[in-house]
N, C-alpha and C. Protein backbone atom coordinates (compact mmCIF):
# COMPACT_ATOMS: atom_id res chain seq x y z
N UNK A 1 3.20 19.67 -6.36
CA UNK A 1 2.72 18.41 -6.89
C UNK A 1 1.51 17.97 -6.06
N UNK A 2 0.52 17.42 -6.55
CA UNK A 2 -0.44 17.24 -6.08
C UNK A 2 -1.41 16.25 -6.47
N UNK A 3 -0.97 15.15 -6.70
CA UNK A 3 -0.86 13.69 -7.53
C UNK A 3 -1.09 13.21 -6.16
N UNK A 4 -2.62 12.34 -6.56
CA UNK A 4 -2.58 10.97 -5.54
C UNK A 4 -2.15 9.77 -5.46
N UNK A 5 -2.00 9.29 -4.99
CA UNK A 5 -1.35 8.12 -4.76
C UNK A 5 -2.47 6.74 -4.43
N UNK A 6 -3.13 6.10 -5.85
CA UNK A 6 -4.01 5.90 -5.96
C UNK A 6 -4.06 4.38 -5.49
N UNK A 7 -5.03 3.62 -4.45
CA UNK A 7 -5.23 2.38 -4.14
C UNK A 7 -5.70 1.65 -4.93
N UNK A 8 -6.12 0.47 -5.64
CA UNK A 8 -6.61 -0.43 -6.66
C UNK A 8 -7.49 -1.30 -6.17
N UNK A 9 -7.56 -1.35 -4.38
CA UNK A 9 -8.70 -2.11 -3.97
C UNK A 9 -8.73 -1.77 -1.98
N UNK A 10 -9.71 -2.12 -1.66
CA UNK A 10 -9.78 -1.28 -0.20
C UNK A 10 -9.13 -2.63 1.00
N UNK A 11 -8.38 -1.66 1.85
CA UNK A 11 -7.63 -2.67 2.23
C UNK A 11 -8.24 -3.34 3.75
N UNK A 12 -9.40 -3.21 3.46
CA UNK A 12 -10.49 -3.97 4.69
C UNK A 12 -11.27 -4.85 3.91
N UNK A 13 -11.58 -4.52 2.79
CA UNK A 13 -12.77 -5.77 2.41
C UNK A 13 -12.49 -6.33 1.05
N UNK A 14 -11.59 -4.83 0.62
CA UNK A 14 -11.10 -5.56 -0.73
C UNK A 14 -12.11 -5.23 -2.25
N UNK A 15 -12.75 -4.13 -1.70
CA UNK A 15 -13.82 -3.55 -3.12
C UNK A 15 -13.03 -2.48 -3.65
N UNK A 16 -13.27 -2.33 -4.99
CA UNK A 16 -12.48 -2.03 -5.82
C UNK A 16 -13.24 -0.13 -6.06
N UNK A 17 -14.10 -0.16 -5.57
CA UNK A 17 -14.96 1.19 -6.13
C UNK A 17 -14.91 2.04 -4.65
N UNK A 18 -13.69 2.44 -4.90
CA UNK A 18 -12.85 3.59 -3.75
C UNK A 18 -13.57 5.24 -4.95
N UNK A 19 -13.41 6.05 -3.62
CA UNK A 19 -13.48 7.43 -3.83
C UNK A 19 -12.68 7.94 -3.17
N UNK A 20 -12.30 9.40 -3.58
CA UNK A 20 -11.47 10.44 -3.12
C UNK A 20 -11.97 11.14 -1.89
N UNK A 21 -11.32 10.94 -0.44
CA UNK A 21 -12.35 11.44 0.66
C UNK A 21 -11.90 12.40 0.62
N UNK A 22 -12.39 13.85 1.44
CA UNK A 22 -12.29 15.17 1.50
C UNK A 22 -11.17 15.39 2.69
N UNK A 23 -11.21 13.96 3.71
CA UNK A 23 -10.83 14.53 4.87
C UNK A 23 -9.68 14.89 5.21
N UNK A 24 -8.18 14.48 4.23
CA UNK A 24 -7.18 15.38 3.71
C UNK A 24 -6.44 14.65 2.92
N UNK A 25 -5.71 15.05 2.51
CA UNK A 25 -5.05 14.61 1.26
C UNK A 25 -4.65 12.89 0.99
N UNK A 26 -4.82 12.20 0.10
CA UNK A 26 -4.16 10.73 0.46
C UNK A 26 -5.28 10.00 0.89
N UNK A 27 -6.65 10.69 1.52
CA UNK A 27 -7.56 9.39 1.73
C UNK A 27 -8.58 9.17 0.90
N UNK A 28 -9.22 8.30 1.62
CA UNK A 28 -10.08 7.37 0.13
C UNK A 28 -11.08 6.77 1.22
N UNK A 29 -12.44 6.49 0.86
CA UNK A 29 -13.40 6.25 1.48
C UNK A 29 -13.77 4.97 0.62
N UNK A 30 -14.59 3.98 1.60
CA UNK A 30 -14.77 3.00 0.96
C UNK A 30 -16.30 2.98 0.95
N UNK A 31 -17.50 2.68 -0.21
CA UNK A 31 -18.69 2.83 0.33
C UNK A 31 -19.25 1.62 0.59
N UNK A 32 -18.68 0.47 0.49
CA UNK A 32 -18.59 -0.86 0.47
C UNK A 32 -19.01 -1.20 2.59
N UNK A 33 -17.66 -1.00 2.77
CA UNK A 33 -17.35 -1.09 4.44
C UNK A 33 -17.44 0.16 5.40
N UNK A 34 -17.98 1.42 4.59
CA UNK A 34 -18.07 2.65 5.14
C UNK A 34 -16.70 2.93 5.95
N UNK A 35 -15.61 2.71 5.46
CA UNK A 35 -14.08 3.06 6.32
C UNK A 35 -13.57 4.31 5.00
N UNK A 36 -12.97 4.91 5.83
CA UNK A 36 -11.99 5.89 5.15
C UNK A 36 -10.31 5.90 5.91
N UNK A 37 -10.02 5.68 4.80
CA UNK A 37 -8.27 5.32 5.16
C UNK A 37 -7.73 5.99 4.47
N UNK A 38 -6.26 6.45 4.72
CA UNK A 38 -5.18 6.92 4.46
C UNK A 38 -4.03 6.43 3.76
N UNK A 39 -3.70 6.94 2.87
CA UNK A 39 -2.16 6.24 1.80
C UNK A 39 -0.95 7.23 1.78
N UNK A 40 0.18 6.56 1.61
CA UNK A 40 1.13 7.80 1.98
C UNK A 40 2.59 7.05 0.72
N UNK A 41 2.92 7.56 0.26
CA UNK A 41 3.79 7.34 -0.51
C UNK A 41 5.10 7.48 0.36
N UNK A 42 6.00 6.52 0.91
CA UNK A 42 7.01 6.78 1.44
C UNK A 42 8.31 6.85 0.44
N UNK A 43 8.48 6.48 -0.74
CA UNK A 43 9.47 6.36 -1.65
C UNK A 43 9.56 5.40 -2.70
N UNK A 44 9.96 5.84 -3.68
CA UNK A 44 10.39 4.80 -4.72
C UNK A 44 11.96 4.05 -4.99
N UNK A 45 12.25 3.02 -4.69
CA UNK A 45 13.60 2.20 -5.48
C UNK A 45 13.98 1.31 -4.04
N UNK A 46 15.10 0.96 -3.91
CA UNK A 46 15.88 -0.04 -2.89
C UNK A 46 16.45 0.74 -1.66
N UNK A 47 15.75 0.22 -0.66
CA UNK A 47 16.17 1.22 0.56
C UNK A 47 17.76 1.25 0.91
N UNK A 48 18.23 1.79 1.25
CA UNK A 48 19.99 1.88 1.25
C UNK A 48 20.06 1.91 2.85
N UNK A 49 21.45 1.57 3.24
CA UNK A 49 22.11 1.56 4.80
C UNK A 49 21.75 -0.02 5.25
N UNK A 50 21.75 -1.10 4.33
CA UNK A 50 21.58 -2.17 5.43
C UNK A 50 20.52 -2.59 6.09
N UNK A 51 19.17 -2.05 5.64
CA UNK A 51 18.20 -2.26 5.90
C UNK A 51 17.35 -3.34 5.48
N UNK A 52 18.05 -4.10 4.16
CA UNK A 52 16.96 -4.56 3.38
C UNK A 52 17.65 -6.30 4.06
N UNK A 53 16.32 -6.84 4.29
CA UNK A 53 16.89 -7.99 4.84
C UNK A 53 17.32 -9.27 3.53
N UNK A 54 18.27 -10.23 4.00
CA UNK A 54 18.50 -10.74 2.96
C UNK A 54 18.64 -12.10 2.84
N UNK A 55 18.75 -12.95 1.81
CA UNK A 55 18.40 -14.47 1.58
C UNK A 55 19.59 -15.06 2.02
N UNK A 56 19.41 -16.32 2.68
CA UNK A 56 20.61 -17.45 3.20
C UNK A 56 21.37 -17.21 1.28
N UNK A 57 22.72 -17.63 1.20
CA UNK A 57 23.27 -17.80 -0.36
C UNK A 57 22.63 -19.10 -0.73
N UNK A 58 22.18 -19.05 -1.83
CA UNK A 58 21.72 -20.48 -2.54
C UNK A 58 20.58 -20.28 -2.48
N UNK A 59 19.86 -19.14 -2.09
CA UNK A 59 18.27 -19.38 -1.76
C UNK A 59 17.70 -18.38 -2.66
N UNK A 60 17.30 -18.75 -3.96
CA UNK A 60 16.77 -17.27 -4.91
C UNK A 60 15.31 -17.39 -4.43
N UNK A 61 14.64 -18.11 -3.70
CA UNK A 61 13.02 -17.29 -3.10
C UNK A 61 12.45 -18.61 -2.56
N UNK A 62 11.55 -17.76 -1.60
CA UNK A 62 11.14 -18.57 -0.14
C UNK A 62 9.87 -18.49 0.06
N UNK A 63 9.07 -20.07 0.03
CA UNK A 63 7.66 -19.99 0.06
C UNK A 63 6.89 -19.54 1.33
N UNK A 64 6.35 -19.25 1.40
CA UNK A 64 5.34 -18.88 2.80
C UNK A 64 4.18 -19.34 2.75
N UNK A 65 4.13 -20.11 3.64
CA UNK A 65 2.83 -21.27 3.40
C UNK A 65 1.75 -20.28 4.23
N UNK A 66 0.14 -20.99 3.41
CA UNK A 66 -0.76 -20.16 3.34
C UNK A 66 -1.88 -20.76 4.58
């Protein structure tokens, strides 16, 4: 398999017109901020073993002020 794992905007400046860098698999060059970064797909669905942290009861979602 050999499917990238594609970014939608660069995660330094935030421009949207990413390319495919050469320098190995997963990165992406920005010509915006001249950075080339790396993406890595660690998994898809709900992490299992107790890991996933969780809400006081009564609390369906929690603002985070800006």
């Amino acid at each position: 398999m050999s499917e990238r794992a594609v970014p939608f905007y660069c995660p330094y400046c935030g421009e949207e017109d990413l390319r495919p860098a050469e320098a190995s698999h997963g990165s992406w060059y920005c010509p915006d901020c001249l950075r080339t970064f790396s993406l890595k797909l660690v998994g898809i669905g709900v992490p299992t073993g107790g890991s996933t942290p969780r809400l006081p009861p009564g609390t369906a979602h929690v603002e985070v002020p800006r």
